[in-house]
N, C-alpha and C. Protein backbone atom coordinates (compact mmCIF):
# COMPACT_ATOMS: atom_id res chain seq x y z
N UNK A 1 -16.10 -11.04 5.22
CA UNK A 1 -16.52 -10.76 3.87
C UNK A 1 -17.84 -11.48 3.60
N UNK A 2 -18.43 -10.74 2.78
CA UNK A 2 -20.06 -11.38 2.53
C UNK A 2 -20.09 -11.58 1.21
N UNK A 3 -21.26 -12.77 1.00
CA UNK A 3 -21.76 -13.53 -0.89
C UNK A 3 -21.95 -12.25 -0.99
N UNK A 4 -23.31 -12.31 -2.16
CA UNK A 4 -23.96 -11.76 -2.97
C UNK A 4 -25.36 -11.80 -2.14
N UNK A 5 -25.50 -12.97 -1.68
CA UNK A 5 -26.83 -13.58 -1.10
C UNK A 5 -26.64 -12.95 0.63
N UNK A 6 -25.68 -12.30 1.12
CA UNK A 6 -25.20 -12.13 2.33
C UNK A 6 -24.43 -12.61 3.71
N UNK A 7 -24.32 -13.77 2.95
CA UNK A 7 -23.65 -14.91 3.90
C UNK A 7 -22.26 -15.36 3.68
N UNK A 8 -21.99 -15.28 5.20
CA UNK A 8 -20.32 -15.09 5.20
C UNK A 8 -19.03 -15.96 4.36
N UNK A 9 -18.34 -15.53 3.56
CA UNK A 9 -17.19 -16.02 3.03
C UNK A 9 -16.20 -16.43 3.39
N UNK A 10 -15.39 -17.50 3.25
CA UNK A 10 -14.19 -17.88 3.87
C UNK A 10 -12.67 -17.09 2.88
N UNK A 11 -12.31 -16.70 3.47
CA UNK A 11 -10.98 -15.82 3.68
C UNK A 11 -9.85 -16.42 3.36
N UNK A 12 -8.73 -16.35 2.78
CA UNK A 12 -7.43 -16.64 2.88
C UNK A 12 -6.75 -15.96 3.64
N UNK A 13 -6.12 -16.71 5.03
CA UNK A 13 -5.21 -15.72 5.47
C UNK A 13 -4.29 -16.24 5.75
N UNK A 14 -3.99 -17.56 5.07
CA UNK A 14 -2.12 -17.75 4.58
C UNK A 14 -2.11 -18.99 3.98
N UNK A 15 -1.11 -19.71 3.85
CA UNK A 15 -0.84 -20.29 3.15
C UNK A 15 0.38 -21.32 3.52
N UNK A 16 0.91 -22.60 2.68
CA UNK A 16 1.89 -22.71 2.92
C UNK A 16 1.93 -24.18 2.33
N UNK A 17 3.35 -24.73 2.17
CA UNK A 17 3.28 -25.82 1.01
C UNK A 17 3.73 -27.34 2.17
N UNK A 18 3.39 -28.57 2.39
CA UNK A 18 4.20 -29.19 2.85
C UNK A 18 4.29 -30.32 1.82
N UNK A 19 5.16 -31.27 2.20
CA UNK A 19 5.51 -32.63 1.67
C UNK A 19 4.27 -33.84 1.93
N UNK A 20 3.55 -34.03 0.76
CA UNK A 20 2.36 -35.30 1.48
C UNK A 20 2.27 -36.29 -0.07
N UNK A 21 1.70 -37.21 0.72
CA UNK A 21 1.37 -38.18 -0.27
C UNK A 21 -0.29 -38.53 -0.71
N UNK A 22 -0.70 -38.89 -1.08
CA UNK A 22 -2.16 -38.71 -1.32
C UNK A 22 -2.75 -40.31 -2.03
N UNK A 23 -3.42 -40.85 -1.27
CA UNK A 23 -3.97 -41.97 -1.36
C UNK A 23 -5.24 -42.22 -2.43
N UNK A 24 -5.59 -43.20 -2.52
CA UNK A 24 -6.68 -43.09 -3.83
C UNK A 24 -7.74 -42.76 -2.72
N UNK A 25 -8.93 -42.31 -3.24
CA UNK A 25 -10.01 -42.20 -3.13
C UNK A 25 -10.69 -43.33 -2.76
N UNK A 26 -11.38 -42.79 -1.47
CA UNK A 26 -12.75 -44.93 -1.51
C UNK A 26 -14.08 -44.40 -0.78
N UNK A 27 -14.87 -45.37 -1.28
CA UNK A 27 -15.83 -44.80 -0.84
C UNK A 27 -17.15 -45.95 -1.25
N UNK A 28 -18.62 -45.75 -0.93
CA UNK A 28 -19.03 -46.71 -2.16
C UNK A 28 -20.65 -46.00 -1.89
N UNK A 29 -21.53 -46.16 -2.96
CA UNK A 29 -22.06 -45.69 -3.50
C UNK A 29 -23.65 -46.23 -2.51
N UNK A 30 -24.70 -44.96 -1.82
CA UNK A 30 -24.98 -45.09 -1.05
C UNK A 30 -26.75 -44.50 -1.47
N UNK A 31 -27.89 -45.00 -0.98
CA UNK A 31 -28.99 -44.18 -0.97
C UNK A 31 -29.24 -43.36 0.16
N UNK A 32 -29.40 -42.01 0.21
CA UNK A 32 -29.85 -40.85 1.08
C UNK A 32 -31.14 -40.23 0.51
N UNK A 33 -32.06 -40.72 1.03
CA UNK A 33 -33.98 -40.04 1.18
C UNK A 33 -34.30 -40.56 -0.40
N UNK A 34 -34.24 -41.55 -0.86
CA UNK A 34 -34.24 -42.11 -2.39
C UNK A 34 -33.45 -41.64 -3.40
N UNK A 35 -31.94 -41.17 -3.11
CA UNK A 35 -31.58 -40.52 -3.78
C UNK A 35 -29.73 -41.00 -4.10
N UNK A 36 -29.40 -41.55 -4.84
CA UNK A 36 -28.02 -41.83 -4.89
C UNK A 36 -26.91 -40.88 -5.02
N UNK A 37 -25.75 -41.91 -3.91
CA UNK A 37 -24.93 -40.68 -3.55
C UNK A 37 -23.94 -41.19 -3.63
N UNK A 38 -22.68 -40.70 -3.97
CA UNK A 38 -21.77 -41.67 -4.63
C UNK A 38 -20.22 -40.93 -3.72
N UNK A 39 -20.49 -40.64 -1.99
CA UNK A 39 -19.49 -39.83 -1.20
C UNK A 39 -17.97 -40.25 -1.82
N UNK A 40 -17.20 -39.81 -1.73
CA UNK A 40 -15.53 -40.44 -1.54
C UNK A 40 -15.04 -39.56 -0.99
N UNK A 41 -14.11 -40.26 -0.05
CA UNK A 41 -13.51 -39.55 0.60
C UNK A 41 -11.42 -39.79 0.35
N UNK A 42 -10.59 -38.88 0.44
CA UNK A 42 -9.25 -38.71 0.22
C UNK A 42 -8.59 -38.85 1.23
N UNK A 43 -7.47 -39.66 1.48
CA UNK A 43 -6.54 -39.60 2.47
C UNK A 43 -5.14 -39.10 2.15
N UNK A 44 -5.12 -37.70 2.82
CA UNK A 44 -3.49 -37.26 2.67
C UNK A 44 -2.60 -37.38 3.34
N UNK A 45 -1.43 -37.90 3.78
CA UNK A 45 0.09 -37.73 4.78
C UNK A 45 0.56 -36.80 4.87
N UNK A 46 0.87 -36.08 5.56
CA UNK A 46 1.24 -34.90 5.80
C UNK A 46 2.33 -35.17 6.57
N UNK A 47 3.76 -34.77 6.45
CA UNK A 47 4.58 -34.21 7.61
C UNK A 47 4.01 -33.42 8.51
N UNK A 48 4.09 -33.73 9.79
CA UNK A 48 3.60 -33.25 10.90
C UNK A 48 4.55 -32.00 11.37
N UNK A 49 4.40 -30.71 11.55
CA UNK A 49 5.11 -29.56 12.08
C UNK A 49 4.61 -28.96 13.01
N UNK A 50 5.12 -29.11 14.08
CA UNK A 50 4.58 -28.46 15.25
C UNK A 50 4.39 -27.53 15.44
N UNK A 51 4.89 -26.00 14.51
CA UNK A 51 4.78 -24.73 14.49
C UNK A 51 3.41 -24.82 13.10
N UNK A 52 3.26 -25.45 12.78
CA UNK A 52 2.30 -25.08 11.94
C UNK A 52 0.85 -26.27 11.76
N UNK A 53 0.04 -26.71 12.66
CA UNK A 53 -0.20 -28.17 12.68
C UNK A 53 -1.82 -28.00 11.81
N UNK A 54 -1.77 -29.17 10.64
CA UNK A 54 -3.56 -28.48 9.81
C UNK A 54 -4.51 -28.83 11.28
N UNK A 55 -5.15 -28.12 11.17
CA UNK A 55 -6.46 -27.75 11.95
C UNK A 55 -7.98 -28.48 11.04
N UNK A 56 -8.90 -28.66 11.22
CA UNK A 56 -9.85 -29.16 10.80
C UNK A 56 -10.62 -28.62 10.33
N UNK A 57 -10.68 -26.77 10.42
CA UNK A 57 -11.23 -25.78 9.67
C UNK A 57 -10.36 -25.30 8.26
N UNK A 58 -9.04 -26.21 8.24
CA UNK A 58 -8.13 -26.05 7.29
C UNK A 58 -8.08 -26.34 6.00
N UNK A 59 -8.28 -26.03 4.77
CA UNK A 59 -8.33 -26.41 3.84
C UNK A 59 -7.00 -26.91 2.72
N UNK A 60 -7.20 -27.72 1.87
CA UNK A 60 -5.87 -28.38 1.16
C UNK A 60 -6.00 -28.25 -0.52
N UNK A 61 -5.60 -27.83 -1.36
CA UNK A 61 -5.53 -27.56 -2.61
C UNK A 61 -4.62 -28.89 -2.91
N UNK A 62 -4.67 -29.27 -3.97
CA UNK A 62 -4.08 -30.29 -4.42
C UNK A 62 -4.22 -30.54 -5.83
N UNK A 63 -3.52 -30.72 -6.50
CA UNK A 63 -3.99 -31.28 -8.25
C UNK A 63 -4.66 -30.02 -8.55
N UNK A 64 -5.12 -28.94 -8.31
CA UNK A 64 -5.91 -27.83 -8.55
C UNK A 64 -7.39 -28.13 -8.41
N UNK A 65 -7.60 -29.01 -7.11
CA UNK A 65 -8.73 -29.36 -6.24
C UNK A 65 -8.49 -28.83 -5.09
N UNK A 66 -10.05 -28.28 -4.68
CA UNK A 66 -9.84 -27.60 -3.29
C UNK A 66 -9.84 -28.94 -2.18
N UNK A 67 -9.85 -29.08 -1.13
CA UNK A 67 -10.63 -30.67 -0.34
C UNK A 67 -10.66 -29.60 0.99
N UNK A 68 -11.58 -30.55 1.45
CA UNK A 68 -12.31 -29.93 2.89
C UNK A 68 -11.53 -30.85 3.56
N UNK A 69 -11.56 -30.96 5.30
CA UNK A 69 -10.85 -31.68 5.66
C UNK A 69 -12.08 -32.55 6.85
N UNK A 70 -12.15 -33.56 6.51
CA UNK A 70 -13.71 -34.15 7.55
C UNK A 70 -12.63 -34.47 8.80
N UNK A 71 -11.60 -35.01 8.82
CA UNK A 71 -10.64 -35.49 10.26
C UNK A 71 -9.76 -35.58 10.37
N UNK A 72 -8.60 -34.90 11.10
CA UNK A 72 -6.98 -34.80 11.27
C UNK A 72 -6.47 -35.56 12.25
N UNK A 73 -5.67 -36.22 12.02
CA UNK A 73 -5.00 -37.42 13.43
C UNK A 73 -3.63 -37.01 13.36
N UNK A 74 -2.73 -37.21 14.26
CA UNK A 74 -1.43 -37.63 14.74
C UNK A 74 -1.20 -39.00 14.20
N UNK A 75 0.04 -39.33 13.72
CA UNK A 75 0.28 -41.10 13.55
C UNK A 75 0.79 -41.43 14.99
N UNK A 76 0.99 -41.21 15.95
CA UNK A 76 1.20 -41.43 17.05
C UNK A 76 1.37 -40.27 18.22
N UNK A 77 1.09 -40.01 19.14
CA UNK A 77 0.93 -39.09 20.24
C UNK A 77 2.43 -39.19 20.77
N UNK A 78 3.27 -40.12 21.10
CA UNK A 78 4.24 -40.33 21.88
C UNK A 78 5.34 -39.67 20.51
N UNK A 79 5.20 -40.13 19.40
CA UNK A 79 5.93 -39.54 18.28
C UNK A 79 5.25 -39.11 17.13
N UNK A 80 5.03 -37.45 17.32
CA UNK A 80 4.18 -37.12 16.21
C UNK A 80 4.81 -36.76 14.99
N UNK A 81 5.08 -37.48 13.72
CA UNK A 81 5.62 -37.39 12.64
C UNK A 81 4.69 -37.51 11.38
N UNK A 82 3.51 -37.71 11.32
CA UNK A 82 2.79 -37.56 9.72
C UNK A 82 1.21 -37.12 10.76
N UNK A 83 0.78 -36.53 9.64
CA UNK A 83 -0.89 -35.97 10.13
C UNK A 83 -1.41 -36.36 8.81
N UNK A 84 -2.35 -37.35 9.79
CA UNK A 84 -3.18 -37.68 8.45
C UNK A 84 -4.83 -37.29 8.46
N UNK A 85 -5.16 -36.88 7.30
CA UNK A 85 -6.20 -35.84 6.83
C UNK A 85 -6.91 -36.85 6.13
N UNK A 86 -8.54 -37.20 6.62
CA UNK A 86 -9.26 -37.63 5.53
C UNK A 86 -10.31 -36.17 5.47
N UNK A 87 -9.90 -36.24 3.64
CA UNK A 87 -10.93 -35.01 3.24
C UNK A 87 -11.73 -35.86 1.97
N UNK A 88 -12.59 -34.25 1.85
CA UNK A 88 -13.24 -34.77 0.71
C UNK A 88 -13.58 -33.44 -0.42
N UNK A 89 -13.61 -33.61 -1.49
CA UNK A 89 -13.58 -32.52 -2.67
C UNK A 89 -14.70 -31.69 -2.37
N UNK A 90 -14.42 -30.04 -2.19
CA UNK A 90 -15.53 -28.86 -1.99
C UNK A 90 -15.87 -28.66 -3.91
N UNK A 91 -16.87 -28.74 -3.90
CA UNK A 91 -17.40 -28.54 -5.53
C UNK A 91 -18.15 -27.10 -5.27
N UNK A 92 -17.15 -26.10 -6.05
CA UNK A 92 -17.32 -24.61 -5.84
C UNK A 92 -18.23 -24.44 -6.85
N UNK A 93 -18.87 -24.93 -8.08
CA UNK A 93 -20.32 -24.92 -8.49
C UNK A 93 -21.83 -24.61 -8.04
N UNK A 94 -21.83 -25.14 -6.27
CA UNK A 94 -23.28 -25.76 -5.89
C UNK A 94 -23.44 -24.79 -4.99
N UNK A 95 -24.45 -23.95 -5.03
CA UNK A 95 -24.81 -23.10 -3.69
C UNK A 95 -26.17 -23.24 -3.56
N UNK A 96 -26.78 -24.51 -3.03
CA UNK A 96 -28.06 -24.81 -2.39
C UNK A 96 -28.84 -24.40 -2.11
N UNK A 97 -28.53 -23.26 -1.48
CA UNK A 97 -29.26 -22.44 -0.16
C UNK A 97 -29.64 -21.14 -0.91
N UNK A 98 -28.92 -20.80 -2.23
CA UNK A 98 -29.51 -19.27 -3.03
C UNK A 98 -30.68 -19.88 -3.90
N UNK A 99 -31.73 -19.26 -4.38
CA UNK A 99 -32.31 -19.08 -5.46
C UNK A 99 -31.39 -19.50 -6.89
N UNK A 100 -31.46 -20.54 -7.51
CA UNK A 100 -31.67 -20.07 -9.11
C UNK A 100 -30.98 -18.96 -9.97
N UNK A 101 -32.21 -18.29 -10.12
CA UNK A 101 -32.46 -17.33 -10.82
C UNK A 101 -31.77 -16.17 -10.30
N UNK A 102 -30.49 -15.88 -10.10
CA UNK A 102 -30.10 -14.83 -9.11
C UNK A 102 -30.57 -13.18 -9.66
N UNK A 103 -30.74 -13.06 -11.38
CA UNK A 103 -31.20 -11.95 -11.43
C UNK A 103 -32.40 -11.45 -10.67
N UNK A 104 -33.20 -12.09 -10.49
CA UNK A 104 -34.44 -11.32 -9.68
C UNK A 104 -33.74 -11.28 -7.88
N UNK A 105 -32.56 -11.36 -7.89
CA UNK A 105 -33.13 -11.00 -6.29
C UNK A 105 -32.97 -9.54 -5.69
N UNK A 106 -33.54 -9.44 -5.19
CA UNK A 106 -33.57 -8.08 -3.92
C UNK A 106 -33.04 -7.93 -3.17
N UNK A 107 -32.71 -6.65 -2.54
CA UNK A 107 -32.73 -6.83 -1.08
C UNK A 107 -32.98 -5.44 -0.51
N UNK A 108 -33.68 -5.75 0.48
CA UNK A 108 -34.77 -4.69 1.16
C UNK A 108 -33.19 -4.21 2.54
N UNK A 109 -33.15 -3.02 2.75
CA UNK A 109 -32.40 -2.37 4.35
C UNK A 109 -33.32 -1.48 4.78
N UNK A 110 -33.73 -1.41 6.17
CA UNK A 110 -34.23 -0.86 7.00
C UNK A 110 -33.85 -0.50 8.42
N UNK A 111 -33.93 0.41 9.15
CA UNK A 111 -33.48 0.31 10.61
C UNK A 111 -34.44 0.94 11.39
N UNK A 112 -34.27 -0.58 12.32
CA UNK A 112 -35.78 -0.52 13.11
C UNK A 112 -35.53 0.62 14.17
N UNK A 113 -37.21 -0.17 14.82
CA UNK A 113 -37.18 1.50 15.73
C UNK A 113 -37.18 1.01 17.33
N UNK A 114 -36.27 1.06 18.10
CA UNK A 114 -36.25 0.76 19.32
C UNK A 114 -37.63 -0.15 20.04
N UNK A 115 -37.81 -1.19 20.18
CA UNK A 115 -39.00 -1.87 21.07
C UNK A 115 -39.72 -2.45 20.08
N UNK A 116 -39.65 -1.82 18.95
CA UNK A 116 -40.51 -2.52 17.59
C UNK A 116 -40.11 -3.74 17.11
N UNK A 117 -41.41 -4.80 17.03
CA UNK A 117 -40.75 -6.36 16.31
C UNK A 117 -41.48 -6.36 15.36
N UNK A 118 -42.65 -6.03 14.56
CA UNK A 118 -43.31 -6.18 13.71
C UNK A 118 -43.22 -4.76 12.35
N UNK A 119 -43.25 -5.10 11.13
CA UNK A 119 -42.81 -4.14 9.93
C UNK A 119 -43.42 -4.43 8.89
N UNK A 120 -44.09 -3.70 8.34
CA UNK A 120 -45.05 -4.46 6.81
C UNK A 120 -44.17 -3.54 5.45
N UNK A 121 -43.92 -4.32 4.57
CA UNK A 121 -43.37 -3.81 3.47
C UNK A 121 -44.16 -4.16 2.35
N UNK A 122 -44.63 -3.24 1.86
CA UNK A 122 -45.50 -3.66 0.65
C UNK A 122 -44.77 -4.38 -0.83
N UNK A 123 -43.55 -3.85 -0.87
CA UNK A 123 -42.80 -4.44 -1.79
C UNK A 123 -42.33 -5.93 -1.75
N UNK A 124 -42.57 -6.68 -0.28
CA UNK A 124 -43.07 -8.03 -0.12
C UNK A 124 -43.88 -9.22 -0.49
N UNK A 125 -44.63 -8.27 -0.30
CA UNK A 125 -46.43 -9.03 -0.94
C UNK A 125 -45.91 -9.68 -1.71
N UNK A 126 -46.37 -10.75 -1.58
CA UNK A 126 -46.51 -11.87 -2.57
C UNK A 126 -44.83 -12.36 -3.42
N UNK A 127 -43.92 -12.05 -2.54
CA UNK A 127 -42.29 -12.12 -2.58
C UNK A 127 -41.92 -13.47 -2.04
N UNK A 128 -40.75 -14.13 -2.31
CA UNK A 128 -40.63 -15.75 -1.33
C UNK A 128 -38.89 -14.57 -0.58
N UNK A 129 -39.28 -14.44 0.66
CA UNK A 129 -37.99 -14.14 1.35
C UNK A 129 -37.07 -15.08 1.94
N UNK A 130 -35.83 -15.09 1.87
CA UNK A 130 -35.17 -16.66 1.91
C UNK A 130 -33.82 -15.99 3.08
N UNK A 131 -33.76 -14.65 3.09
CA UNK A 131 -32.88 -14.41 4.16
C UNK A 131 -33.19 -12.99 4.63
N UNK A 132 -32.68 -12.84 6.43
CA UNK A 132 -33.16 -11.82 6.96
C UNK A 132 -32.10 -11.92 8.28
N UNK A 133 -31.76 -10.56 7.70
CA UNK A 133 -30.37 -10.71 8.96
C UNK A 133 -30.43 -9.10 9.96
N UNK A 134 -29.86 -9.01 11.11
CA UNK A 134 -30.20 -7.88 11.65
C UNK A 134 -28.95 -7.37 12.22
N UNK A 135 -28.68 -6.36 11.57
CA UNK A 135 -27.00 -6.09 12.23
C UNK A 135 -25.84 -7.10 11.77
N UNK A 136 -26.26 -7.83 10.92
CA UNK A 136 -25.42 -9.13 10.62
C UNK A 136 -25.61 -10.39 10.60
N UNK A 137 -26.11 -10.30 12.14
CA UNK A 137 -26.89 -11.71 12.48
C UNK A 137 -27.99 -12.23 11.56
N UNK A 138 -27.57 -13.56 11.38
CA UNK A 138 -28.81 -14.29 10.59
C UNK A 138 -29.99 -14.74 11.20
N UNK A 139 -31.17 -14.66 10.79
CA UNK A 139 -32.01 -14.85 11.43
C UNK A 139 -33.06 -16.14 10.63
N UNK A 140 -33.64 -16.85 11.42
CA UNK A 140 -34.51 -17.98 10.48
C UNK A 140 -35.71 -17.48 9.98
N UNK A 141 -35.81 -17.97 8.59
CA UNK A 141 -37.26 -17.44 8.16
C UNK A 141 -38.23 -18.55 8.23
N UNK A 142 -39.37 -17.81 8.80
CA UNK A 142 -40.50 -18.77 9.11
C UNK A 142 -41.52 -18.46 8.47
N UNK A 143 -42.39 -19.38 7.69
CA UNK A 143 -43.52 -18.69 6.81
C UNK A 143 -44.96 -19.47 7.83
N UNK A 144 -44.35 -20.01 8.93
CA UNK A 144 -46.04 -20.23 9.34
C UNK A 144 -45.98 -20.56 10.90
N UNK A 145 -46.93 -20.03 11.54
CA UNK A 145 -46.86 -20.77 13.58
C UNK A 145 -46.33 -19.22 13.88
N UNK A 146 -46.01 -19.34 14.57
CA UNK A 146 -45.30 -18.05 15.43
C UNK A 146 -43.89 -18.46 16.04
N UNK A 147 -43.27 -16.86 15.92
CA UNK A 147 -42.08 -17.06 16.27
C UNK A 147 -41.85 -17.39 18.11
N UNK A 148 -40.59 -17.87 18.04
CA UNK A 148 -39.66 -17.80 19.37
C UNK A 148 -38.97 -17.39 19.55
N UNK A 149 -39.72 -16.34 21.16
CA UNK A 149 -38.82 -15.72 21.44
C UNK A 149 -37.21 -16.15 22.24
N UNK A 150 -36.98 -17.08 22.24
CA UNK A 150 -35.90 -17.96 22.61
C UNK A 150 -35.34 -18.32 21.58
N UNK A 151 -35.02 -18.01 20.13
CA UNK A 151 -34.61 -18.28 18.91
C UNK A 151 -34.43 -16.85 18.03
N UNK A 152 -33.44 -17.21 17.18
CA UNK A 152 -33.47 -16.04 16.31
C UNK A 152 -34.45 -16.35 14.94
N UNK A 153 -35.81 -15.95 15.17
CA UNK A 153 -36.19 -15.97 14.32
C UNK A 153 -37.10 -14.63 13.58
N UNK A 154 -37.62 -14.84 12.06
CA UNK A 154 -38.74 -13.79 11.74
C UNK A 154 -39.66 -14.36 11.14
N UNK A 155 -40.97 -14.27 11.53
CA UNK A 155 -41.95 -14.96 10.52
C UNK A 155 -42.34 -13.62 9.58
N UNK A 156 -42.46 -14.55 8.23
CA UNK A 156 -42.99 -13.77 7.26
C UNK A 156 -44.23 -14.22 6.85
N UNK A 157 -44.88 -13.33 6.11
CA UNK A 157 -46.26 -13.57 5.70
C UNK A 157 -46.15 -13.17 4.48
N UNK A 158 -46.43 -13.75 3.55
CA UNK A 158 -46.18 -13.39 1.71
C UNK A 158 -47.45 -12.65 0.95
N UNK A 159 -48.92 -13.04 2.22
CA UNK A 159 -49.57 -12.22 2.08
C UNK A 159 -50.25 -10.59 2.41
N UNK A 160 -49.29 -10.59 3.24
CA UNK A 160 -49.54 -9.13 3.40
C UNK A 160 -48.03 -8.42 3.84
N UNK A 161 -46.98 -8.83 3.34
CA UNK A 161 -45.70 -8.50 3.23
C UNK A 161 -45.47 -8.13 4.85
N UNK A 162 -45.63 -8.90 5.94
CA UNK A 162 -45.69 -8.59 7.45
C UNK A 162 -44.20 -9.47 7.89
N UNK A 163 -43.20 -8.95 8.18
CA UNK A 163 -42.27 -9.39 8.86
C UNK A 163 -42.13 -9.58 10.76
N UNK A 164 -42.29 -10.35 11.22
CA UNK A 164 -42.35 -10.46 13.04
C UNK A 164 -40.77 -11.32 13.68
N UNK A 165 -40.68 -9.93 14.16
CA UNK A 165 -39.22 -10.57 14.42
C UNK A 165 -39.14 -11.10 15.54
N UNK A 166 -38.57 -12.65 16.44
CA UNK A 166 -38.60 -13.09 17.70
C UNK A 166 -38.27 -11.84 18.49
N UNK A 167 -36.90 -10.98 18.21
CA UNK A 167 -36.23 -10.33 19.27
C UNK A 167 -37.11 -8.62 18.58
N UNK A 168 -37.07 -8.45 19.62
CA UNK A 168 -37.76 -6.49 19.24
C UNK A 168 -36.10 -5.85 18.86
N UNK A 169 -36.65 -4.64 17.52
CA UNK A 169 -34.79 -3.98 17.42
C UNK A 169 -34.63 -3.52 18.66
N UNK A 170 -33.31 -2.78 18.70
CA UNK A 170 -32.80 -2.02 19.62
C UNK A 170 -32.75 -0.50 18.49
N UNK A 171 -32.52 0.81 19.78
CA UNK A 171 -32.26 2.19 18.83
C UNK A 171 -31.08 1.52 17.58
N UNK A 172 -31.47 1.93 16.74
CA UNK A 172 -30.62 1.77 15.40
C UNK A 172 -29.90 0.70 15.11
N UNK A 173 -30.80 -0.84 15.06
CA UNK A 173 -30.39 -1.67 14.57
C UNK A 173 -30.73 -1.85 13.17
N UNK A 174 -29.98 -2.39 12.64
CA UNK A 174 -30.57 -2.50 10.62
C UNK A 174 -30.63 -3.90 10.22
N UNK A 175 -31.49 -4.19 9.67
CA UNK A 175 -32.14 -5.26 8.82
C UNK A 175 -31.93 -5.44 7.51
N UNK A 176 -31.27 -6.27 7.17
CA UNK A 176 -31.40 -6.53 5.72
C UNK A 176 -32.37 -8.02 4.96
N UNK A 177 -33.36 -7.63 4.12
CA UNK A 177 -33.97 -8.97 4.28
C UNK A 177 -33.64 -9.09 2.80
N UNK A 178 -33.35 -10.04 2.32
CA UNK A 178 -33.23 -10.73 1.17
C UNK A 178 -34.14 -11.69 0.53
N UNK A 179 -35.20 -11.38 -0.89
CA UNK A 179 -36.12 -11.56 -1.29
C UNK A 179 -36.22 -11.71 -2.74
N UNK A 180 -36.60 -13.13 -3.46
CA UNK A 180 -37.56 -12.55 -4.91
C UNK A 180 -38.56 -12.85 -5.39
């Protein structure tokens, strides 16, 4: 499943309730690039079930908080009886990586033409493009140097709406570039 912005969604595909206890919160309050950051992280107990064991891509609802899970342990290997989970709260508010302003955005589809890496769209010009995917695949946007061809990338040019893609399409691959 895909955003709005095109980038992939995480899925529910089950569910299930166990018995845990949930520890306070600790953490302490930190500078990252001049900027204060105040991490905490949660420790949960979990009954350990061998038919069903959390995984680290696993997520935990709690109190009607989502939590991510940063590390899952065994309380012991020889007797595995509690899994303990330090997570930390997903804040479903913040999406970094989109624009703002989501009314202005665009999005351009095209399907290239076999051997072709280069495409000028006039409806570009002077556009900030922030995603460009081909068949699905995401690709990096580069606004300056030249691409690599050992990388998935596309350089764009804002002045003359010129897209250069590292990899040339194949017959009937499609592009979607996302722009505002």
């Amino acid at each position: 499943m895909q955003n709005l912005y095109g980038g992939n969604v995480a899925v529910q595909t089950g569910s299930w309730n166990k018995w845990a206890t949930v520890e306070e919160r600790s953490g302490n309050r930190n500078d990252d690039y001049g900027q204060s950051k105040y991490p905490y992280t949660t420790r949960i107990i979990m009954r350990y079930e061998k038919e069903r064991p959390t995984r680290s891509n696993d997520t935990i609802d709690y109190d009607g908080t989502r939590y991510e899970i940063t590390s899952v342990r065994v309380s012991s290997e020889a007797r595995s009886q509690w899994e303990i989970c330090e997570v930390q709260k997903i804040d479903n508010g913040i999406n970094s990586d989109s624009p703002v302003e989501t009314d202005n955005i665009k999005v351009l589809n095209f399907t290239g033409t076999n051997g072709e890496d280069g495409y000028t769209f006039s409806v570009l010009v002077g556009a900030n493009v922030f995603g460009a995917f081909k068949d699905g695949v995401q690709y990096k946007v580069i606004t300056s140097g030249a691409v690599n061809t050992n990388e998935k990338e596309v350089l764009f040019n804002a002045g003359t709406g010129v897209l250069t893609w590292s990899i040339p399409f194949g017959t009937g691959e499609k592009a979607t570039i996302q722009y505002y």
